[in-house]
PDB file of N, CA and C in Angstrom:
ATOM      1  N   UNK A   1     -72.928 -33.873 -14.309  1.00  0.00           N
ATOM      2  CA  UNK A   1     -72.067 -34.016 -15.449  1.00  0.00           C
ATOM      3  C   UNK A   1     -71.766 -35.472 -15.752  1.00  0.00           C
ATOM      4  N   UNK A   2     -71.923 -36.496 -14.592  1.00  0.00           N
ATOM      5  CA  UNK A   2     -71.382 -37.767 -15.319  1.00  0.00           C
ATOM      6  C   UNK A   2     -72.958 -38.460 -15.924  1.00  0.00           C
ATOM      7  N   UNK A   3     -73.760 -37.593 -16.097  1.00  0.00           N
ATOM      8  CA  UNK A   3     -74.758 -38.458 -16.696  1.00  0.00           C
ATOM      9  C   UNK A   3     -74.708 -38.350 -18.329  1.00  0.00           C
ATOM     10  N   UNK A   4     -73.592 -37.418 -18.507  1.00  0.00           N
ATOM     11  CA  UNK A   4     -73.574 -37.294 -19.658  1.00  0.00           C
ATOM     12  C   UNK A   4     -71.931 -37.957 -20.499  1.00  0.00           C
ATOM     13  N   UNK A   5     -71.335 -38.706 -19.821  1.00  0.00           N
ATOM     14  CA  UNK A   5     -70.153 -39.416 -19.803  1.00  0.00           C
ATOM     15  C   UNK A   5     -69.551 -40.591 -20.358  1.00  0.00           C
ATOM     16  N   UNK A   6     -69.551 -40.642 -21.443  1.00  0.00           N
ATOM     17  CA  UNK A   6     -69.520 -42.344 -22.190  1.00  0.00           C
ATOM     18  C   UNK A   6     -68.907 -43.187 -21.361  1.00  0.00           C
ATOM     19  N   UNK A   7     -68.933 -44.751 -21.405  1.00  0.00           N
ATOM     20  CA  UNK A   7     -68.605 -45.755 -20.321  1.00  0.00           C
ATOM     21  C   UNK A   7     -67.076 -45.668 -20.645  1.00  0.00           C
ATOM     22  N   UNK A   8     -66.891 -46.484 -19.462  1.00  0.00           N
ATOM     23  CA  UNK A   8     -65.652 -46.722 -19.601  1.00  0.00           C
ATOM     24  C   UNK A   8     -64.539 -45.132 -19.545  1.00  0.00           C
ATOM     25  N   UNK A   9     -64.812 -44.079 -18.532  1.00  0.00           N
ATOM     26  CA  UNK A   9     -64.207 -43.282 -18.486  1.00  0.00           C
ATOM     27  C   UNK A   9     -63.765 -42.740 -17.221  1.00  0.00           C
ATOM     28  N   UNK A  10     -62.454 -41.814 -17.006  1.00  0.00           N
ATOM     29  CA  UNK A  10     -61.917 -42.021 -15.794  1.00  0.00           C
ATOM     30  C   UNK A  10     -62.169 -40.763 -15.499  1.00  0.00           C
ATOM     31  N   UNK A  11     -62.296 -40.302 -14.195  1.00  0.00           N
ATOM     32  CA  UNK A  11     -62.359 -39.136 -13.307  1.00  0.00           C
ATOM     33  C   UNK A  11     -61.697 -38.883 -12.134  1.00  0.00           C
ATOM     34  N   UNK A  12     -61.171 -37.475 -12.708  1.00  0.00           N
ATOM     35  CA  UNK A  12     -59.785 -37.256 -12.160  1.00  0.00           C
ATOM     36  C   UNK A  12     -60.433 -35.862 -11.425  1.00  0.00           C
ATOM     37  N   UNK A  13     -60.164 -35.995 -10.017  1.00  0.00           N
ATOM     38  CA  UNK A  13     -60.449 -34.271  -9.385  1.00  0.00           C
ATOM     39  C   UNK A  13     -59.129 -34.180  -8.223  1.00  0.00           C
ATOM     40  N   UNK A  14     -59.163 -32.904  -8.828  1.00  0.00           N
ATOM     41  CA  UNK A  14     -57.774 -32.066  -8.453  1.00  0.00           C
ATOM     42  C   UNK A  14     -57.976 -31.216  -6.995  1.00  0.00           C
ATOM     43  N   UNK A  15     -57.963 -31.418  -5.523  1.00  0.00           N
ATOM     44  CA  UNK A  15     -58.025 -30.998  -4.576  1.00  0.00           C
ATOM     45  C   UNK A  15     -56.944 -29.781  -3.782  1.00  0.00           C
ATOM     46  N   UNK A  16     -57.136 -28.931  -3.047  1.00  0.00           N
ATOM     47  CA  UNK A  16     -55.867 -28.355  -2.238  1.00  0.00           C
ATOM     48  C   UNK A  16     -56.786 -28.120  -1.375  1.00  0.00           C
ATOM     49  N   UNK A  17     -56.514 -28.776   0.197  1.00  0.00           N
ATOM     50  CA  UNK A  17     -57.146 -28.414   1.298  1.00  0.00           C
ATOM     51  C   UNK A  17     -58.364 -29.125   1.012  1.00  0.00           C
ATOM     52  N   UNK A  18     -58.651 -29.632   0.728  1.00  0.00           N
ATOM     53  CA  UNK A  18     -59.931 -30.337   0.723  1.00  0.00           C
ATOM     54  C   UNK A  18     -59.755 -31.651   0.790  1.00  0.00           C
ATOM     55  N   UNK A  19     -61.073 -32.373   0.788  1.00  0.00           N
ATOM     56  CA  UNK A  19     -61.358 -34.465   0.662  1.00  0.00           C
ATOM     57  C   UNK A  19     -62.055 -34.495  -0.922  1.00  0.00           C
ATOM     58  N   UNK A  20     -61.533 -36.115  -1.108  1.00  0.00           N
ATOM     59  CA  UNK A  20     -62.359 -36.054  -1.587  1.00  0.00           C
ATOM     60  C   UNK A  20     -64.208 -35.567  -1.803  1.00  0.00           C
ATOM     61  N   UNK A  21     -64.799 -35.314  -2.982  1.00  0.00           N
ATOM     62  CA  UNK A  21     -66.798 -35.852  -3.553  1.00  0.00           C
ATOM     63  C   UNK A  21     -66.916 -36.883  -2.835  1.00  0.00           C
ATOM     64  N   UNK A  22     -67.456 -37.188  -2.043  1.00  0.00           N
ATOM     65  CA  UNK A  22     -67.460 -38.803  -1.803  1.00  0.00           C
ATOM     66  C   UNK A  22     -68.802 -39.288  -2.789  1.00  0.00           C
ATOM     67  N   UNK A  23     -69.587 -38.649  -3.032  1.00  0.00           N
ATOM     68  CA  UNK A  23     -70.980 -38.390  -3.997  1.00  0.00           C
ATOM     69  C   UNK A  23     -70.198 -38.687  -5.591  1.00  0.00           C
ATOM     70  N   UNK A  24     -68.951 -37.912  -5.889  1.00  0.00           N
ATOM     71  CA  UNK A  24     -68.479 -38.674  -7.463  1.00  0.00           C
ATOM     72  C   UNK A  24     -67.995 -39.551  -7.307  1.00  0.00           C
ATOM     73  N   UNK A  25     -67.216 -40.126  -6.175  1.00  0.00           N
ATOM     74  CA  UNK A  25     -66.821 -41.535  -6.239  1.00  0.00           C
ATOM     75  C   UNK A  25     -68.278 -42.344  -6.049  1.00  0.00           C
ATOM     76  N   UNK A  26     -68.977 -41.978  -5.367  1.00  0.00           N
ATOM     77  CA  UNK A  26     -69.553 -43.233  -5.109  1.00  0.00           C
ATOM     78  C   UNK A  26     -70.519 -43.457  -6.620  1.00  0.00           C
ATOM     79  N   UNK A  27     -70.785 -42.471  -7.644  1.00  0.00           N
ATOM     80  CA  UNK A  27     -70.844 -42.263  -8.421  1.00  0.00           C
ATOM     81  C   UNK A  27     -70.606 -43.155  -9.702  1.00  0.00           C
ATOM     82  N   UNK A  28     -69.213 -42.724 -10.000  1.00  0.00           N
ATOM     83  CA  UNK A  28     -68.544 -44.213 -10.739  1.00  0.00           C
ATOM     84  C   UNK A  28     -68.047 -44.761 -10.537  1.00  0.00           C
ATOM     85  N   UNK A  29     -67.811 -45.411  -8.868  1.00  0.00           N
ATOM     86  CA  UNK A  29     -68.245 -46.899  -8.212  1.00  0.00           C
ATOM     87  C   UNK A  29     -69.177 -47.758  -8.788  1.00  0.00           C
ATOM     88  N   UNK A  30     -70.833 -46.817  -8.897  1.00  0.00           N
ATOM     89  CA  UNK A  30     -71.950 -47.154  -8.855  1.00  0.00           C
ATOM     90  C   UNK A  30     -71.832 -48.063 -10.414  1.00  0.00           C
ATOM     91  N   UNK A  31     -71.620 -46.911 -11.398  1.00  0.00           N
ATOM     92  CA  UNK A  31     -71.714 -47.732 -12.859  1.00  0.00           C
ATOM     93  C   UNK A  31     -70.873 -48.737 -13.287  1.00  0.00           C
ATOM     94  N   UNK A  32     -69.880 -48.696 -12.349  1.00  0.00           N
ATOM     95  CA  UNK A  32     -68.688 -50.218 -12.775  1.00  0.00           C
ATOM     96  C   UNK A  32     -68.204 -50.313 -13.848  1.00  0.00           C
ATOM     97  N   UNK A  33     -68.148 -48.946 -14.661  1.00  0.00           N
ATOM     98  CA  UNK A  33     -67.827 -48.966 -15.902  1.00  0.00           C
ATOM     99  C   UNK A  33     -66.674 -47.907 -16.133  1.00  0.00           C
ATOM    100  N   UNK A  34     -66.498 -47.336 -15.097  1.00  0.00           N
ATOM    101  CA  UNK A  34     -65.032 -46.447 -15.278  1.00  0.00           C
ATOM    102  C   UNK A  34     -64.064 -46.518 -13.771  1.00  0.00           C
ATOM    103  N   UNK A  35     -63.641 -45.443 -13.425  1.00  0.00           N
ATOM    104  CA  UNK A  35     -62.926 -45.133 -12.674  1.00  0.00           C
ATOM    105  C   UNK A  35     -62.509 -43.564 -11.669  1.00  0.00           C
ATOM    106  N   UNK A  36     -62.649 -43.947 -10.892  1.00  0.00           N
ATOM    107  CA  UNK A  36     -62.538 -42.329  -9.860  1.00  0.00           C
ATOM    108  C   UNK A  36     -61.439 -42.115  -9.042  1.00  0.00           C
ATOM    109  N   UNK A  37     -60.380 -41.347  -9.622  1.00  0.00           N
ATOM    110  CA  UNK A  37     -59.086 -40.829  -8.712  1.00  0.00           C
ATOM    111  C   UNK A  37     -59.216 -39.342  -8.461  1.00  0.00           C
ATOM    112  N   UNK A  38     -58.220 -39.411  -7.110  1.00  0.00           N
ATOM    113  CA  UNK A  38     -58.653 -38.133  -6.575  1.00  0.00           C
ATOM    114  C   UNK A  38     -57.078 -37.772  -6.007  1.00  0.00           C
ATOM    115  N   UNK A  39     -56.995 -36.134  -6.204  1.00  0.00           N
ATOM    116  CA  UNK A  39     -55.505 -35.655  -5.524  1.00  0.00           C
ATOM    117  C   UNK A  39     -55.437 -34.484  -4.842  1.00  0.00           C
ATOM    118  N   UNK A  40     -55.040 -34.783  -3.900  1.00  0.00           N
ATOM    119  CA  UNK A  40     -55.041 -33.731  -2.778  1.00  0.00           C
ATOM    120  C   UNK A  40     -53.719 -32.427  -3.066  1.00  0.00           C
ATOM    121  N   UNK A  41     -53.569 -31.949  -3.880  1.00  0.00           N
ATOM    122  CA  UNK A  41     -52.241 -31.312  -4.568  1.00  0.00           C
ATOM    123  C   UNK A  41     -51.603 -30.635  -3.175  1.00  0.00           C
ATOM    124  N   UNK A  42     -50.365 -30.927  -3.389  1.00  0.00           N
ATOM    125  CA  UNK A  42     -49.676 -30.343  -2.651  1.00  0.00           C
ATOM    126  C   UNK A  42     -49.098 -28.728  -3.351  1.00  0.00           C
ATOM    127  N   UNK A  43     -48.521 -27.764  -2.113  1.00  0.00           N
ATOM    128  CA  UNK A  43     -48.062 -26.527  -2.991  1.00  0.00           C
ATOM    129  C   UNK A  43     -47.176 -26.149  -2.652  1.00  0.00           C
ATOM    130  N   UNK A  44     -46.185 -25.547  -3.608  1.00  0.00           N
ATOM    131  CA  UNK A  44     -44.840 -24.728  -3.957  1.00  0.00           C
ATOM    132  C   UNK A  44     -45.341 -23.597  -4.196  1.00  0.00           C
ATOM    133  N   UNK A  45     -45.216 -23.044  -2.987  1.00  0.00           N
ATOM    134  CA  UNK A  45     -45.198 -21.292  -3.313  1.00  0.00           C
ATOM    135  C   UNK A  45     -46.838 -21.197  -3.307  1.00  0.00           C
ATOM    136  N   UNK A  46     -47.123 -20.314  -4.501  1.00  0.00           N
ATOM    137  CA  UNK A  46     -48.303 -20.060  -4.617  1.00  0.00           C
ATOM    138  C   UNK A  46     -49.361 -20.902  -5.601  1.00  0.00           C
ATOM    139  N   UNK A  47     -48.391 -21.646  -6.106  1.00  0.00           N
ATOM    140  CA  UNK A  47     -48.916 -22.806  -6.746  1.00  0.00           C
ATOM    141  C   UNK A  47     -48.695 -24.057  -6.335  1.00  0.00           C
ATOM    142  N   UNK A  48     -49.793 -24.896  -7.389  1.00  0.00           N
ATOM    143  CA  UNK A  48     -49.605 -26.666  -6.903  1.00  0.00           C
ATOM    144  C   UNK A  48     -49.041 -27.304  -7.414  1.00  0.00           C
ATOM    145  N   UNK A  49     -48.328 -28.134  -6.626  1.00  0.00           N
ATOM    146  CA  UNK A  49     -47.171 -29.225  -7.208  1.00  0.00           C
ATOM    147  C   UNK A  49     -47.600 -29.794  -8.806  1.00  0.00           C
ATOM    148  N   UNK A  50     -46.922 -29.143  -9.668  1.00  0.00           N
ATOM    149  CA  UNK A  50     -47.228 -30.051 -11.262  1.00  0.00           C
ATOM    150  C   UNK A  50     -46.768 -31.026 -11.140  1.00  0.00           C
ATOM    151  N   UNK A  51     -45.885 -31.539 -10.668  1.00  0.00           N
ATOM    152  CA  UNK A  51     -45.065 -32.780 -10.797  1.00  0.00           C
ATOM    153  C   UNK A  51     -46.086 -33.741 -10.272  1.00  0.00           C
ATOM    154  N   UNK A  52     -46.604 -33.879  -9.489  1.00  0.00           N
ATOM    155  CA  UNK A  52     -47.444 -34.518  -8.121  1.00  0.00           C
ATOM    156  C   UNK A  52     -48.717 -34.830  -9.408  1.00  0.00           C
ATOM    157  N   UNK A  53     -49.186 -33.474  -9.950  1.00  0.00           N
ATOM    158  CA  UNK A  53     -50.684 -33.676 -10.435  1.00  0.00           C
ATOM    159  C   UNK A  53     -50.409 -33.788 -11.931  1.00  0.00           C
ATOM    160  N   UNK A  54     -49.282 -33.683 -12.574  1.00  0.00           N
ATOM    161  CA  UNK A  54     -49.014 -34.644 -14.040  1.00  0.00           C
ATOM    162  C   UNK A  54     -48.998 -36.396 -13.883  1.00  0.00           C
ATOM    163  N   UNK A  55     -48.293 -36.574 -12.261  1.00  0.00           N
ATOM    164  CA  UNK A  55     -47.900 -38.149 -11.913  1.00  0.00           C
ATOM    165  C   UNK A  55     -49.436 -38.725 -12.036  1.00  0.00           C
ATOM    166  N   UNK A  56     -50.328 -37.899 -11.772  1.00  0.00           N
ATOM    167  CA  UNK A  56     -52.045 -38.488 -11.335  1.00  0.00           C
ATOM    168  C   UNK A  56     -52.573 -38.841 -12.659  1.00  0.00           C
ATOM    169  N   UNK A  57     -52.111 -37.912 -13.284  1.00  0.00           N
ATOM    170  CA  UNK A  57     -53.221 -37.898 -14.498  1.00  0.00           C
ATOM    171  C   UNK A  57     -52.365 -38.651 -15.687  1.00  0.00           C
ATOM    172  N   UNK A  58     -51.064 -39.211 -15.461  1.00  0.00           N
ATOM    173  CA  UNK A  58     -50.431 -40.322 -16.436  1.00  0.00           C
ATOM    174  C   UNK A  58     -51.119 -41.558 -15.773  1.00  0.00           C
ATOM    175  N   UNK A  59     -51.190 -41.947 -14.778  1.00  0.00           N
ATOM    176  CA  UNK A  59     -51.957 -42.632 -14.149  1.00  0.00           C
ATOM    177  C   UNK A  59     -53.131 -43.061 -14.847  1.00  0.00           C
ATOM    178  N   UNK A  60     -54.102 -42.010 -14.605  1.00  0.00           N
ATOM    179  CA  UNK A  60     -55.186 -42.242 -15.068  1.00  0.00           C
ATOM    180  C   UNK A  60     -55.423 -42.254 -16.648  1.00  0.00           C
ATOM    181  N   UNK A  61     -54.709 -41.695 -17.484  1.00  0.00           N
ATOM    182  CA  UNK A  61     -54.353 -42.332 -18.652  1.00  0.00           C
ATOM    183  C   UNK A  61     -54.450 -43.731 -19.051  1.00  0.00           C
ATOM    184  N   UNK A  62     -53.264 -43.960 -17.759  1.00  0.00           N
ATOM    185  CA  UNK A  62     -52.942 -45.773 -18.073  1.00  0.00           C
ATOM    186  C   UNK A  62     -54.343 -46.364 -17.622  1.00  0.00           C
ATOM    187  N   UNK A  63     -54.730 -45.764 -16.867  1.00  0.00           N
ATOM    188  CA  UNK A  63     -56.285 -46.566 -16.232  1.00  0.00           C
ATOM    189  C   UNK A  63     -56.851 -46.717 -17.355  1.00  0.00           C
ATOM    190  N   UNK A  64     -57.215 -45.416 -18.048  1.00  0.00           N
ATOM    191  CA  UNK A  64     -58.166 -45.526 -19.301  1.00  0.00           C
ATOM    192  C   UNK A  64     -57.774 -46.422 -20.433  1.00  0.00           C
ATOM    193  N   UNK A  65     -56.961 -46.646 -20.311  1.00  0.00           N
ATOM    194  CA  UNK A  65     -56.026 -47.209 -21.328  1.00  0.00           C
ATOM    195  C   UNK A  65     -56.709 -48.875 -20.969  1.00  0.00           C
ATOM    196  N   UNK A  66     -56.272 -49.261 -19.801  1.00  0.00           N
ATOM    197  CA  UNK A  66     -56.647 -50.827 -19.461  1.00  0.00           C
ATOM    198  C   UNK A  66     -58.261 -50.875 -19.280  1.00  0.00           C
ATOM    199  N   UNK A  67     -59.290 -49.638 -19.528  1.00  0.00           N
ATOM    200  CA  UNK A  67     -60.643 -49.642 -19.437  1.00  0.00           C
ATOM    201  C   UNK A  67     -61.116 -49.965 -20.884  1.00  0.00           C
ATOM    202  N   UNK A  68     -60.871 -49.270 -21.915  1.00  0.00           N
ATOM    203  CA  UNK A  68     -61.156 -49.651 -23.180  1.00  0.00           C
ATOM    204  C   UNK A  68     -60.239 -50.955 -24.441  1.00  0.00           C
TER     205      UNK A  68
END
């Protein structure tokens, strides 16, 4: 999927119990033209912390924001 990805774009993957792709980071590492964040969500109940994984992805907003 990121071969099809205009520059300058950020990637955001949403984890529970898991690690990071180390294969998508190293990914768009490779092109130097975006950015790769990653969140290990924490959980309330039977769901995952929104608070935690809205904080990630304002984040990466602002990333995109200082990319273009």
């Amino acid at each position: 999927m990121f071969h099809f990805m205009p520059f300058q774009s950020v990637v955001v993957e949403i984890h529970h119990g898991t690690n990071a792709n180390w294969n998508s980071k190293n990914f768009v590492k490779h092109i130097n033209e975006g950015k790769y964040m990653t969140i290990n969500a924490s959980m309330q109940g039977k769901a995952i912390d929104k608070e935690q994984v809205w904080r990630v992805l304002k984040e990466a907003i602002e990333a995109w924001h200082a990319l273009v």
